[in-house]
PDB file of N, CA and C in Angstrom:
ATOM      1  N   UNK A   1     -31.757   7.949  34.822  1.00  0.00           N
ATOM      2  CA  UNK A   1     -31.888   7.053  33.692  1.00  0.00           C
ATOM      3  C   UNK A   1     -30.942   7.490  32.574  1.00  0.00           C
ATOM      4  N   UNK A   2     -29.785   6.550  31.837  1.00  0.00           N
ATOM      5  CA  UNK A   2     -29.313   7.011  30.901  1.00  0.00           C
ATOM      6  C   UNK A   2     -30.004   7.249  29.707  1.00  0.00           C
ATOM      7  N   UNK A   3     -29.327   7.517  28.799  1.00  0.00           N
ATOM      8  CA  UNK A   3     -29.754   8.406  27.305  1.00  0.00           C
ATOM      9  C   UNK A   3     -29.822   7.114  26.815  1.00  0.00           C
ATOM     10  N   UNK A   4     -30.005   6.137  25.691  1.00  0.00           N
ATOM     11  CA  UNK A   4     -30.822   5.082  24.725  1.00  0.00           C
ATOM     12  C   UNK A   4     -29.556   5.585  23.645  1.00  0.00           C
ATOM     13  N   UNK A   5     -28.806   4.414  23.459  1.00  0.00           N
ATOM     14  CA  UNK A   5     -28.179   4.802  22.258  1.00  0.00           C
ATOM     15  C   UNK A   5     -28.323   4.623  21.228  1.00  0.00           C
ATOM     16  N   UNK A   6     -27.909   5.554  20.306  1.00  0.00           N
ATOM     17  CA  UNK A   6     -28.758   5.814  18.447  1.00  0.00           C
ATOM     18  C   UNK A   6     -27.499   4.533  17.845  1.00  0.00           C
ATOM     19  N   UNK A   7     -28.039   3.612  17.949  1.00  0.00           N
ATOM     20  CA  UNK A   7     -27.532   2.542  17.297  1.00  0.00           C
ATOM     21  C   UNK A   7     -27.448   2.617  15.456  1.00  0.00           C
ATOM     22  N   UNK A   8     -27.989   3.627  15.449  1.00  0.00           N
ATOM     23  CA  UNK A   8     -28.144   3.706  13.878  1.00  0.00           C
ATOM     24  C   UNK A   8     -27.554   4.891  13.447  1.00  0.00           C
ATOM     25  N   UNK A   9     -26.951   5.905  14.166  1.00  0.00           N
ATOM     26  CA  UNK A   9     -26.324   7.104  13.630  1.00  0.00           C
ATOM     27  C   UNK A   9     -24.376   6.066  14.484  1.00  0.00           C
ATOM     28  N   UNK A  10     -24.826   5.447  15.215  1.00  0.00           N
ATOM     29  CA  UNK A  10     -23.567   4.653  15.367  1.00  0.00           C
ATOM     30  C   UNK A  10     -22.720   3.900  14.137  1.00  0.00           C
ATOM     31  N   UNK A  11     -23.620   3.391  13.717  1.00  0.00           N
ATOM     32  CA  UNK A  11     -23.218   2.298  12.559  1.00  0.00           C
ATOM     33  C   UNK A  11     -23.026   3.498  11.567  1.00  0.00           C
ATOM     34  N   UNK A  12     -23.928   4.262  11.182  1.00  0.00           N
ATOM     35  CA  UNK A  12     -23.357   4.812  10.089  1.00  0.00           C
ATOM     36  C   UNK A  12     -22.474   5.943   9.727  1.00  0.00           C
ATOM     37  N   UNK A  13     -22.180   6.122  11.097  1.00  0.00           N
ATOM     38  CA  UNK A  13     -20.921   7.020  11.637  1.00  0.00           C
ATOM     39  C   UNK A  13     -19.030   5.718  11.328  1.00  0.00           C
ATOM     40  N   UNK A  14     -19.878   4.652  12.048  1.00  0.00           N
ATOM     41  CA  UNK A  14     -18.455   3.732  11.013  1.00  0.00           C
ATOM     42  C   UNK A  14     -18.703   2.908   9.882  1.00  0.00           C
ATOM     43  N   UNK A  15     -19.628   3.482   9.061  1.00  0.00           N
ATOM     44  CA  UNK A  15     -19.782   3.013   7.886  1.00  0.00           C
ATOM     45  C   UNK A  15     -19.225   4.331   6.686  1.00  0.00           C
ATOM     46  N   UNK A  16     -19.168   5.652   7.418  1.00  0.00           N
ATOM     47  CA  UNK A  16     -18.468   6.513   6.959  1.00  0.00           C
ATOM     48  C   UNK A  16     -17.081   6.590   7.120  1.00  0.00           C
ATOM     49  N   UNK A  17     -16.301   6.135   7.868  1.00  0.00           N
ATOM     50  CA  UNK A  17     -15.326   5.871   8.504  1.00  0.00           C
ATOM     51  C   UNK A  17     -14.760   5.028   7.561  1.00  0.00           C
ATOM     52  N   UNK A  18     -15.301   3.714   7.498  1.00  0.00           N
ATOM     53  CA  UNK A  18     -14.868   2.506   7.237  1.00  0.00           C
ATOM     54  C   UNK A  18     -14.685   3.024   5.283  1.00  0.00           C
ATOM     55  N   UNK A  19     -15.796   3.419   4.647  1.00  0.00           N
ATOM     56  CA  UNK A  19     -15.590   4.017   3.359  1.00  0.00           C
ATOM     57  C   UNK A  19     -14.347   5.200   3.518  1.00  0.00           C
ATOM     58  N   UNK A  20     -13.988   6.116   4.334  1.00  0.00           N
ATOM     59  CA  UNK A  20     -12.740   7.232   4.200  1.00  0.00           C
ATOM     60  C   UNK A  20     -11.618   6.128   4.304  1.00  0.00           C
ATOM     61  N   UNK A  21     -11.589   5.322   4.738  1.00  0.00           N
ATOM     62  CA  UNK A  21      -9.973   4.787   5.360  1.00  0.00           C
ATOM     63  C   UNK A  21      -9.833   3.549   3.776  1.00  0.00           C
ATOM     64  N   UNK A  22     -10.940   3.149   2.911  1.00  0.00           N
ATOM     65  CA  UNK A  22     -11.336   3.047   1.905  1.00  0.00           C
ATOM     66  C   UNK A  22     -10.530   3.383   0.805  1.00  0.00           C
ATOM     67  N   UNK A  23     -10.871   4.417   1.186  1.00  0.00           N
ATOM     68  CA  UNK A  23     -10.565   5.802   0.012  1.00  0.00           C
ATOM     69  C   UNK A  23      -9.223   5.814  -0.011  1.00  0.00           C
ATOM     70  N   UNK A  24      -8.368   6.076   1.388  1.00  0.00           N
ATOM     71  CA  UNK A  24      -7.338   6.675   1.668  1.00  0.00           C
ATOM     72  C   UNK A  24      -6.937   5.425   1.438  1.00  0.00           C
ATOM     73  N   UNK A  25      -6.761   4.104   1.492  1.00  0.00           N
ATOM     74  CA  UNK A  25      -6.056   3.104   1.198  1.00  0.00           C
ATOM     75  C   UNK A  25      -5.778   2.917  -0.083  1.00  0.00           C
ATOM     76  N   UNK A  26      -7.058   3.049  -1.356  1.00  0.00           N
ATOM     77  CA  UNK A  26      -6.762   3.509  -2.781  1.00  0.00           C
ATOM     78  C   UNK A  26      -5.699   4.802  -3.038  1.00  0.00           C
ATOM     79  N   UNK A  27      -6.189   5.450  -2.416  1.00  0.00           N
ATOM     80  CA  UNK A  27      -5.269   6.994  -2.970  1.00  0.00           C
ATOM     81  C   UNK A  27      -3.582   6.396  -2.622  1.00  0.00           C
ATOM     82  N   UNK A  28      -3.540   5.764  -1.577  1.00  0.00           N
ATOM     83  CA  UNK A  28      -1.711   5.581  -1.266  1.00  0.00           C
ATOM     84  C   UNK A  28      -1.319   4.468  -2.241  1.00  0.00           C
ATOM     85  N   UNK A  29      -2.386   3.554  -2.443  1.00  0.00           N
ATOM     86  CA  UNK A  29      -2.024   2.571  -3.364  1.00  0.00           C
ATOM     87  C   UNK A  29      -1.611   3.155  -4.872  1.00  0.00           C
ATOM     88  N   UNK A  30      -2.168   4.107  -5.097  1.00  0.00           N
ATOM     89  CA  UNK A  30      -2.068   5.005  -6.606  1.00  0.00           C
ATOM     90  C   UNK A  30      -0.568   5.595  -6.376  1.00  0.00           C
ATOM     91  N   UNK A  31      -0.605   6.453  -5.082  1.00  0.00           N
ATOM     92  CA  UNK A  31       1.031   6.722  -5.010  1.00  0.00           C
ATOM     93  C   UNK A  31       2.120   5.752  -4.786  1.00  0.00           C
ATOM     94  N   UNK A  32       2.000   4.893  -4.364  1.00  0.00           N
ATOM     95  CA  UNK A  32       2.557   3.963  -4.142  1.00  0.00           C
ATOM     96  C   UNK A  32       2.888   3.232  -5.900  1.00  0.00           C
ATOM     97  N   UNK A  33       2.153   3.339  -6.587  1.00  0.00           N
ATOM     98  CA  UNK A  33       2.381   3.113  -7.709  1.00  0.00           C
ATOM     99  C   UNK A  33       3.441   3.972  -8.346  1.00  0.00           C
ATOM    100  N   UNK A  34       2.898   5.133  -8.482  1.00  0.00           N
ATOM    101  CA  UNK A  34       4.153   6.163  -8.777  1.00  0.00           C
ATOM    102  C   UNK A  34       4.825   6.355  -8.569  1.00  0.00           C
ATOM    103  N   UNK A  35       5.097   6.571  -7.278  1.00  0.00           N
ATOM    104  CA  UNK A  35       6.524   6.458  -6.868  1.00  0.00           C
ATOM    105  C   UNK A  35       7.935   5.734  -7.047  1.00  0.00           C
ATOM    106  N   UNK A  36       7.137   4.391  -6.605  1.00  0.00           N
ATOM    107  CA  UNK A  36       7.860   2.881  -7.208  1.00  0.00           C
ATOM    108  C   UNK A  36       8.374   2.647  -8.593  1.00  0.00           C
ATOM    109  N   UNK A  37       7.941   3.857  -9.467  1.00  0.00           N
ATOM    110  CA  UNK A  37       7.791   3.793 -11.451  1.00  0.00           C
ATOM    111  C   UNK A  37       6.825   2.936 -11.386  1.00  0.00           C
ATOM    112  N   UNK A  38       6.039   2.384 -11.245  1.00  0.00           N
ATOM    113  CA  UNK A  38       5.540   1.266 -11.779  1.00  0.00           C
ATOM    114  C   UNK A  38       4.105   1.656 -12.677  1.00  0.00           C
ATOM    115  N   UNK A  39       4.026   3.148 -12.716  1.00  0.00           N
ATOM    116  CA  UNK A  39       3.170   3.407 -13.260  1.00  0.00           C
ATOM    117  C   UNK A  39       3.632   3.750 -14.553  1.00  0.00           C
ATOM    118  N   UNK A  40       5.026   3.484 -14.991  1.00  0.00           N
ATOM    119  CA  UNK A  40       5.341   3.140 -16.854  1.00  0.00           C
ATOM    120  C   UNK A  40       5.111   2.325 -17.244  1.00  0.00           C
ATOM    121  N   UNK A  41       4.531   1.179 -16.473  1.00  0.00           N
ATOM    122  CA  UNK A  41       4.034  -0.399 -17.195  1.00  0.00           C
ATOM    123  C   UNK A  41       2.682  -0.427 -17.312  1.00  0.00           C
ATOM    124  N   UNK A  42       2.647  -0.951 -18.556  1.00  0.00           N
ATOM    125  CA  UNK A  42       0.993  -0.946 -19.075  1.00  0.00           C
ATOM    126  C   UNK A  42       0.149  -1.670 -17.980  1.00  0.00           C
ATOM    127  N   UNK A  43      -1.243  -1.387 -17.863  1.00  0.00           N
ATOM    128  CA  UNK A  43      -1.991  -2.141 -17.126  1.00  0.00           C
ATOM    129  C   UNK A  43      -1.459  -3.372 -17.119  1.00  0.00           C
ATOM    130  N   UNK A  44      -1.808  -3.963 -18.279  1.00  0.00           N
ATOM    131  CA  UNK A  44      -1.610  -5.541 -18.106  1.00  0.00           C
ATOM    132  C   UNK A  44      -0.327  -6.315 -17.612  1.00  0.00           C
ATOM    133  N   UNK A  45       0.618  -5.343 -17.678  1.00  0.00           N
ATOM    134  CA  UNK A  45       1.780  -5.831 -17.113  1.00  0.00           C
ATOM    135  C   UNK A  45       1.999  -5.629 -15.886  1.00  0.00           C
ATOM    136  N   UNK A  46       1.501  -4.566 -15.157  1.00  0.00           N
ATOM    137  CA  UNK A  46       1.278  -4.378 -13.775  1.00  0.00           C
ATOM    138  C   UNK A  46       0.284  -5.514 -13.135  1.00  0.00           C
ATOM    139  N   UNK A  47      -0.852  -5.930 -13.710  1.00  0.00           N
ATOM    140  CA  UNK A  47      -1.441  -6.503 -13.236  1.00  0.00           C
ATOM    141  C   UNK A  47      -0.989  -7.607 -13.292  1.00  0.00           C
ATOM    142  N   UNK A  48      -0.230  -8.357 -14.324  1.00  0.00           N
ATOM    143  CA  UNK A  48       0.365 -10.077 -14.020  1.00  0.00           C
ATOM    144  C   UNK A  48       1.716  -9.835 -12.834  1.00  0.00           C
ATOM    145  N   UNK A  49       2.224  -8.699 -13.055  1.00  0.00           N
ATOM    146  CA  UNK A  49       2.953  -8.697 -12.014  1.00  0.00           C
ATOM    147  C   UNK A  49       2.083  -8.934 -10.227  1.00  0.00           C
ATOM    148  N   UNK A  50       1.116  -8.061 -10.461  1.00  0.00           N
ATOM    149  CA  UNK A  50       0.686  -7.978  -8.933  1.00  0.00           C
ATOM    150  C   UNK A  50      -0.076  -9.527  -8.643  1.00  0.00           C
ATOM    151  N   UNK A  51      -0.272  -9.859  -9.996  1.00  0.00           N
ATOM    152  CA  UNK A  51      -1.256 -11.475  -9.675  1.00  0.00           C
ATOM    153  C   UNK A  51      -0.050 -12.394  -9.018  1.00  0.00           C
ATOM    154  N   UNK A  52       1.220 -12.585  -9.715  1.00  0.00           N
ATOM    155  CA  UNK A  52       2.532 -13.120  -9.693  1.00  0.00           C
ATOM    156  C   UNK A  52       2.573 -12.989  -8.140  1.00  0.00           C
ATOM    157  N   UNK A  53       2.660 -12.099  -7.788  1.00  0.00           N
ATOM    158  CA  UNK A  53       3.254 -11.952  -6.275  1.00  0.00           C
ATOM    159  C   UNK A  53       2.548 -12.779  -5.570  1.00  0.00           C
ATOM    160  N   UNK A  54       0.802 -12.013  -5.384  1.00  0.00           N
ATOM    161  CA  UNK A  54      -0.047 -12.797  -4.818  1.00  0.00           C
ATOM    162  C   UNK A  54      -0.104 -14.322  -4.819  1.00  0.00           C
ATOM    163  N   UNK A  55       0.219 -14.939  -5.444  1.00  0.00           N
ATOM    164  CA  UNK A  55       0.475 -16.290  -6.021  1.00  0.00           C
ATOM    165  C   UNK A  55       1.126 -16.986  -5.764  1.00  0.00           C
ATOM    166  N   UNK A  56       2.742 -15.896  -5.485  1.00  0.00           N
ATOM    167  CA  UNK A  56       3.899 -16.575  -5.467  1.00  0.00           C
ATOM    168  C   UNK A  56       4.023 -17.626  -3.592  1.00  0.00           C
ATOM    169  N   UNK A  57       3.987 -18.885  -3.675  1.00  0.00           N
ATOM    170  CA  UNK A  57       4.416 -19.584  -2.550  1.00  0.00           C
ATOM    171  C   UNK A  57       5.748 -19.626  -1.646  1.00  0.00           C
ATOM    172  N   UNK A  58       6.582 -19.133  -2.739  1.00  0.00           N
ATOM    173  CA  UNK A  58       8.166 -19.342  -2.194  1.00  0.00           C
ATOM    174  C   UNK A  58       8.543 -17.941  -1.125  1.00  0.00           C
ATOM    175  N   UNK A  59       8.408 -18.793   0.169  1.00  0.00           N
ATOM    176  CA  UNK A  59       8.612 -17.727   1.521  1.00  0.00           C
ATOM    177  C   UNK A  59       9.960 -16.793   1.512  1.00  0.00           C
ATOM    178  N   UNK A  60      11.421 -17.810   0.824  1.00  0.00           N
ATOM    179  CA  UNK A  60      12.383 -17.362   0.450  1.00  0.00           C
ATOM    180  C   UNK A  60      12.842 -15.338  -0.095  1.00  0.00           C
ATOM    181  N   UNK A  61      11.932 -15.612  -1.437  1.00  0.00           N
ATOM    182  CA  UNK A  61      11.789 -15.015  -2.302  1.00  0.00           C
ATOM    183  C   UNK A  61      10.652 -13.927  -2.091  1.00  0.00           C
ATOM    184  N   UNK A  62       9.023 -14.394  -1.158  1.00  0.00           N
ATOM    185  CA  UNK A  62       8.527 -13.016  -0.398  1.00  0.00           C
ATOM    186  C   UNK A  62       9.067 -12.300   0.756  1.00  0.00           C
ATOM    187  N   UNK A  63      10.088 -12.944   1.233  1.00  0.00           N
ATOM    188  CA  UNK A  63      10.680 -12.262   2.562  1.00  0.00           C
ATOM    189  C   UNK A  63      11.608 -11.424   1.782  1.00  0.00           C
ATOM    190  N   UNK A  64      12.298 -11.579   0.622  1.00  0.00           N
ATOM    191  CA  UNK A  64      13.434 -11.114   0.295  1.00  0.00           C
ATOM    192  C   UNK A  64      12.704  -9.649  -0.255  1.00  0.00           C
ATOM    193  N   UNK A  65      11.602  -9.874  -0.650  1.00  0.00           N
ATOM    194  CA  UNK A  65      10.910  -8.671  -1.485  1.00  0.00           C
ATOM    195  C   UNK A  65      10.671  -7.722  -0.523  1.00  0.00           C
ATOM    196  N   UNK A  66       9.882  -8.162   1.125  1.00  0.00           N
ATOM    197  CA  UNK A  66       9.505  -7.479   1.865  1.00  0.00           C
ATOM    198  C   UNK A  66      10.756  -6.870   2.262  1.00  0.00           C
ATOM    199  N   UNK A  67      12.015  -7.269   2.345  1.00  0.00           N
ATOM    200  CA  UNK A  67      13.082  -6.385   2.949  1.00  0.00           C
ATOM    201  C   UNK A  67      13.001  -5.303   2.097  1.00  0.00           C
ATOM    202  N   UNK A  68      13.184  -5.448   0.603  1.00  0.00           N
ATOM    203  CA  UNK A  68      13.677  -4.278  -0.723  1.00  0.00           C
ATOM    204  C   UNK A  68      12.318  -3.613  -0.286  1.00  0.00           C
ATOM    205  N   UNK A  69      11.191  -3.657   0.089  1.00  0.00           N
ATOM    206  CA  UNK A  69      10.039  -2.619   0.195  1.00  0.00           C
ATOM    207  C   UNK A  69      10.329  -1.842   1.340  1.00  0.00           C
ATOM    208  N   UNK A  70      10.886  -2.601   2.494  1.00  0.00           N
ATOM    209  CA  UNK A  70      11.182  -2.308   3.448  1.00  0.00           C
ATOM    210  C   UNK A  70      12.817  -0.948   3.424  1.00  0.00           C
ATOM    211  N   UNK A  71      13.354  -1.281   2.417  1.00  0.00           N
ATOM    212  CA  UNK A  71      14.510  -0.682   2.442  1.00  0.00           C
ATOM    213  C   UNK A  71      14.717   0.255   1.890  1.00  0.00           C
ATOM    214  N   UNK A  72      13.079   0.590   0.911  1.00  0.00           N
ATOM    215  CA  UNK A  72      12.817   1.304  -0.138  1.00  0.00           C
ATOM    216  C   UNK A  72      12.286   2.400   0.698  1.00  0.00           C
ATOM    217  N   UNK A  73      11.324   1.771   1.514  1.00  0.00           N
ATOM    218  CA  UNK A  73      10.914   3.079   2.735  1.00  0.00           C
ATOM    219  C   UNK A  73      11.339   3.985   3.669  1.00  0.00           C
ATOM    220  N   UNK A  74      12.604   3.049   3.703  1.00  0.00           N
ATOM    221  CA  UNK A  74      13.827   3.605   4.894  1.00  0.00           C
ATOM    222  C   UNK A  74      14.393   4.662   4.170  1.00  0.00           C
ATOM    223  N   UNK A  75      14.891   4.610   2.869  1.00  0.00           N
ATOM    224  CA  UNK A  75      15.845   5.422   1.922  1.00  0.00           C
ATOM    225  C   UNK A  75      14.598   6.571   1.715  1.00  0.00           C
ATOM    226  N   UNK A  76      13.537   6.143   1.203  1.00  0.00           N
ATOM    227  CA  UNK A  76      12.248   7.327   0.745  1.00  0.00           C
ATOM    228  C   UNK A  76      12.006   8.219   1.679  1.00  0.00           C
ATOM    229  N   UNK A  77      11.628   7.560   3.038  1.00  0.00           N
ATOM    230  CA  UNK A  77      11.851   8.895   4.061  1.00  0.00           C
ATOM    231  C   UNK A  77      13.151   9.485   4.651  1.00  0.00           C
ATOM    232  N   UNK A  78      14.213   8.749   4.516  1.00  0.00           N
ATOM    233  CA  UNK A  78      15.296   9.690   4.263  1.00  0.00           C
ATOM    234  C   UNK A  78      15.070  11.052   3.253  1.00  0.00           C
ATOM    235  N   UNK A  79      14.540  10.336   2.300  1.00  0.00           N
ATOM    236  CA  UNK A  79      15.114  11.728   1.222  1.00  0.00           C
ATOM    237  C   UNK A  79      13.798  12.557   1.544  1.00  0.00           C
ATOM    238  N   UNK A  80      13.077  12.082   1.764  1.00  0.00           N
ATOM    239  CA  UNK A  80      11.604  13.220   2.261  1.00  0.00           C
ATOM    240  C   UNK A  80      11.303  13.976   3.179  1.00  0.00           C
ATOM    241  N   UNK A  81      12.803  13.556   4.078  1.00  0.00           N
ATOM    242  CA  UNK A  81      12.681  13.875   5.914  1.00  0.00           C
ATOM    243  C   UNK A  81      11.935  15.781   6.083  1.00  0.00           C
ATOM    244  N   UNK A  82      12.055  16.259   4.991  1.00  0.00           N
ATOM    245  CA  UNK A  82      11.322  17.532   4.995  1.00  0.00           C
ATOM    246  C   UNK A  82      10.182  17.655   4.844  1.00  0.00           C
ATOM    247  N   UNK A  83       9.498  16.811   3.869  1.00  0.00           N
ATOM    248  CA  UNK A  83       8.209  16.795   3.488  1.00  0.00           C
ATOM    249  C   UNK A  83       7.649  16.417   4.522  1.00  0.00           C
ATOM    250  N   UNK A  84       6.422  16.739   4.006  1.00  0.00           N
ATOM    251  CA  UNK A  84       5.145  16.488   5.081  1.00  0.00           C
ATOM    252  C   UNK A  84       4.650  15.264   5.016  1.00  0.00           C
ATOM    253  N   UNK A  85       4.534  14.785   6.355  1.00  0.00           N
ATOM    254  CA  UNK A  85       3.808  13.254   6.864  1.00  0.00           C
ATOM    255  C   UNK A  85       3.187  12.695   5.888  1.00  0.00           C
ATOM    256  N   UNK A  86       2.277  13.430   5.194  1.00  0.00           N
ATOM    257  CA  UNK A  86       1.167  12.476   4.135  1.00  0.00           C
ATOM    258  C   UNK A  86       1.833  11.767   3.093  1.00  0.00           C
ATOM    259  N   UNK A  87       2.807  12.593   2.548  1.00  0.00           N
ATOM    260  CA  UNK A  87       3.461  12.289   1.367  1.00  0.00           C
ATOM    261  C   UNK A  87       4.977  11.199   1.475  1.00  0.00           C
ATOM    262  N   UNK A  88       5.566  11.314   2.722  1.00  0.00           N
ATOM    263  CA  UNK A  88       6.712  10.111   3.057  1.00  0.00           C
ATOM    264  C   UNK A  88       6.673   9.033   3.352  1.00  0.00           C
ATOM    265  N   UNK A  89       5.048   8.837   4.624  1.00  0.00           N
ATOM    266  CA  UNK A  89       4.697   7.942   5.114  1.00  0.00           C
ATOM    267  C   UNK A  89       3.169   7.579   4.464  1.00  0.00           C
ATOM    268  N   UNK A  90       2.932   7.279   3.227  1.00  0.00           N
ATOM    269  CA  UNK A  90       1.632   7.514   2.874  1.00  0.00           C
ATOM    270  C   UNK A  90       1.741   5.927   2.672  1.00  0.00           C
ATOM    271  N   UNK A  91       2.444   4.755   2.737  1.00  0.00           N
ATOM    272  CA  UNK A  91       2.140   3.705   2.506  1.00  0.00           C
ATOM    273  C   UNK A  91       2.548   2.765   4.132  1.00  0.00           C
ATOM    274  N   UNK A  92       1.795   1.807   4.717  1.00  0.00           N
ATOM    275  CA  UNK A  92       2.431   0.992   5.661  1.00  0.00           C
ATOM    276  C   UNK A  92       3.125  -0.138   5.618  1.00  0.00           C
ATOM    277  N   UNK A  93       3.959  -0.551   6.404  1.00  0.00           N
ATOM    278  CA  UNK A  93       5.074  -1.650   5.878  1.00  0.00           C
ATOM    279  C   UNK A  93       4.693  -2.452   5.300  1.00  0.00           C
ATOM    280  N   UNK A  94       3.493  -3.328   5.216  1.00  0.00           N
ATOM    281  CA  UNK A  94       3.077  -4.217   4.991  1.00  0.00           C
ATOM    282  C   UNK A  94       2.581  -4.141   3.742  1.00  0.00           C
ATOM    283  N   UNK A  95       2.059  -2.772   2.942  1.00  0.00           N
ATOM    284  CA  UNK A  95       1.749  -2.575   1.996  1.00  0.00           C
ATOM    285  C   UNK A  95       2.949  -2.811   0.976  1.00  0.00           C
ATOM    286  N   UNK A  96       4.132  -2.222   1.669  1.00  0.00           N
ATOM    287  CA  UNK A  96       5.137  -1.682   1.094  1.00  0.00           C
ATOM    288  C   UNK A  96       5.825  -3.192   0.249  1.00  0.00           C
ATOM    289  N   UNK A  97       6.090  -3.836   0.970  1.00  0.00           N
ATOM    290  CA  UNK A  97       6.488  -4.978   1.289  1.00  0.00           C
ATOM    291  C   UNK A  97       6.009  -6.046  -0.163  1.00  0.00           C
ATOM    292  N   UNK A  98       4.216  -5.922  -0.269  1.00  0.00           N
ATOM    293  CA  UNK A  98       3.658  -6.167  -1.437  1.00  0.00           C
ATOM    294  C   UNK A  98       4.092  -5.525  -2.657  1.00  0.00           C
ATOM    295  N   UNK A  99       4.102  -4.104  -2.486  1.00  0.00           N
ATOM    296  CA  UNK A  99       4.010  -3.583  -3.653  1.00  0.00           C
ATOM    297  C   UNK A  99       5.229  -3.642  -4.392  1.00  0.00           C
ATOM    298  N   UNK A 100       6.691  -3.478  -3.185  1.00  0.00           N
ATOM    299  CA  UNK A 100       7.680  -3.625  -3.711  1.00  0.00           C
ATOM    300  C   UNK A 100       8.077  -5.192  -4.161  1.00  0.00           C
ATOM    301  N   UNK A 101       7.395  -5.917  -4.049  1.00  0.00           N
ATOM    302  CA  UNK A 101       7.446  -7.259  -4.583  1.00  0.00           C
ATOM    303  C   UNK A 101       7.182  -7.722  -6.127  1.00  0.00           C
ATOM    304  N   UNK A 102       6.229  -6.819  -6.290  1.00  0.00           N
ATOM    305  CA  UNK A 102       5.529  -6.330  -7.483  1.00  0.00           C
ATOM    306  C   UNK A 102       6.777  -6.009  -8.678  1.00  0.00           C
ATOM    307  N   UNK A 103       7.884  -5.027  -8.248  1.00  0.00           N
ATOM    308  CA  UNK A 103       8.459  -4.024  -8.968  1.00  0.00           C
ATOM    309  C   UNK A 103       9.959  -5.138  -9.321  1.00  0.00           C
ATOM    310  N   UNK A 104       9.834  -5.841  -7.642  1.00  0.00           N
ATOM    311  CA  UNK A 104      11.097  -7.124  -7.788  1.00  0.00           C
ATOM    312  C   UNK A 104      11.128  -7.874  -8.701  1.00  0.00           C
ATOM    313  N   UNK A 105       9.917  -8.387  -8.792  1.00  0.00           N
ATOM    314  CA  UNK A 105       8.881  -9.424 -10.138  1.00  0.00           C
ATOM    315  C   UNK A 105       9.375  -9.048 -11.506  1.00  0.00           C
ATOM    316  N   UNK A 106       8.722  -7.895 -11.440  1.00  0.00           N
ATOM    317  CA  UNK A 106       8.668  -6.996 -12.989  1.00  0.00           C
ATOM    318  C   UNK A 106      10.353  -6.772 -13.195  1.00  0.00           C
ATOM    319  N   UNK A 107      10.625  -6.420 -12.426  1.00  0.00           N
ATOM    320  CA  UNK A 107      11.942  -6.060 -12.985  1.00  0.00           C
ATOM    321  C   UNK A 107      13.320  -7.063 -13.414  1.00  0.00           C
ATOM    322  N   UNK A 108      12.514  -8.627 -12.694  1.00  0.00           N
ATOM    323  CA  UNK A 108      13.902  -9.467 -13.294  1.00  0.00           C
ATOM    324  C   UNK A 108      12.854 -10.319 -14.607  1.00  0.00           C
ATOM    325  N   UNK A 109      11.809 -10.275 -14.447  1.00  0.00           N
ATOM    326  CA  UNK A 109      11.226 -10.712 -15.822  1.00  0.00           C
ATOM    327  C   UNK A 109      10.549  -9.945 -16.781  1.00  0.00           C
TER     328      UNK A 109
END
């Protein structure tokens, strides 16, 4: 007869999980801020920027952003190729892509 599984140390084994990867998605988002500068712009200007993006419809103009995030990552782990994993690769393309959209925004208006 098999063992009865603890359906309840299951769930809250990925409910711990699901809160760390949480966490770790805030913490890269914070570096991801810094890195980018974007942490010299006041809240409120960061934030109409990040609303702006989210918002923005023109496919043109988000593809063009996702390349510069994209190109931003390529050059960043170039120059990091020493550093350690956490700190070069701490954001994923897709993040990147947003955030550097953000900085595209801010920076021609």
């Amino acid at each position: 007869m098999r063992k009865p599984r603890d359906f309840d140390a299951e769930l809250k084994a990925l409910a711990d999980k699901a809160r760390h990867l949480q966490q770790q998605k805030l913490h890269q988002l914070g570096e991801l801020v810094t890195v980018t500068g974007a942490d010299t712009l006041s809240p409120e200007h960061l934030a109409g920027a990040l609303l702006a993006a989210v918002e923005m419809k023109d496919a043109p103009t988000k593809e063009a952003w996702r390349k510069r995030g994209a190109a931003f990552f390529q050059s960043n782990s170039r120059k990091n190729a020493g550093a350690n994993a956490q700190e070069s690769g701490v954001v994923s393309a897709r993040a990147g892509g947003a955030a550097s959209s953000v900085r595209a925004d801010s920076a021609s208006g």
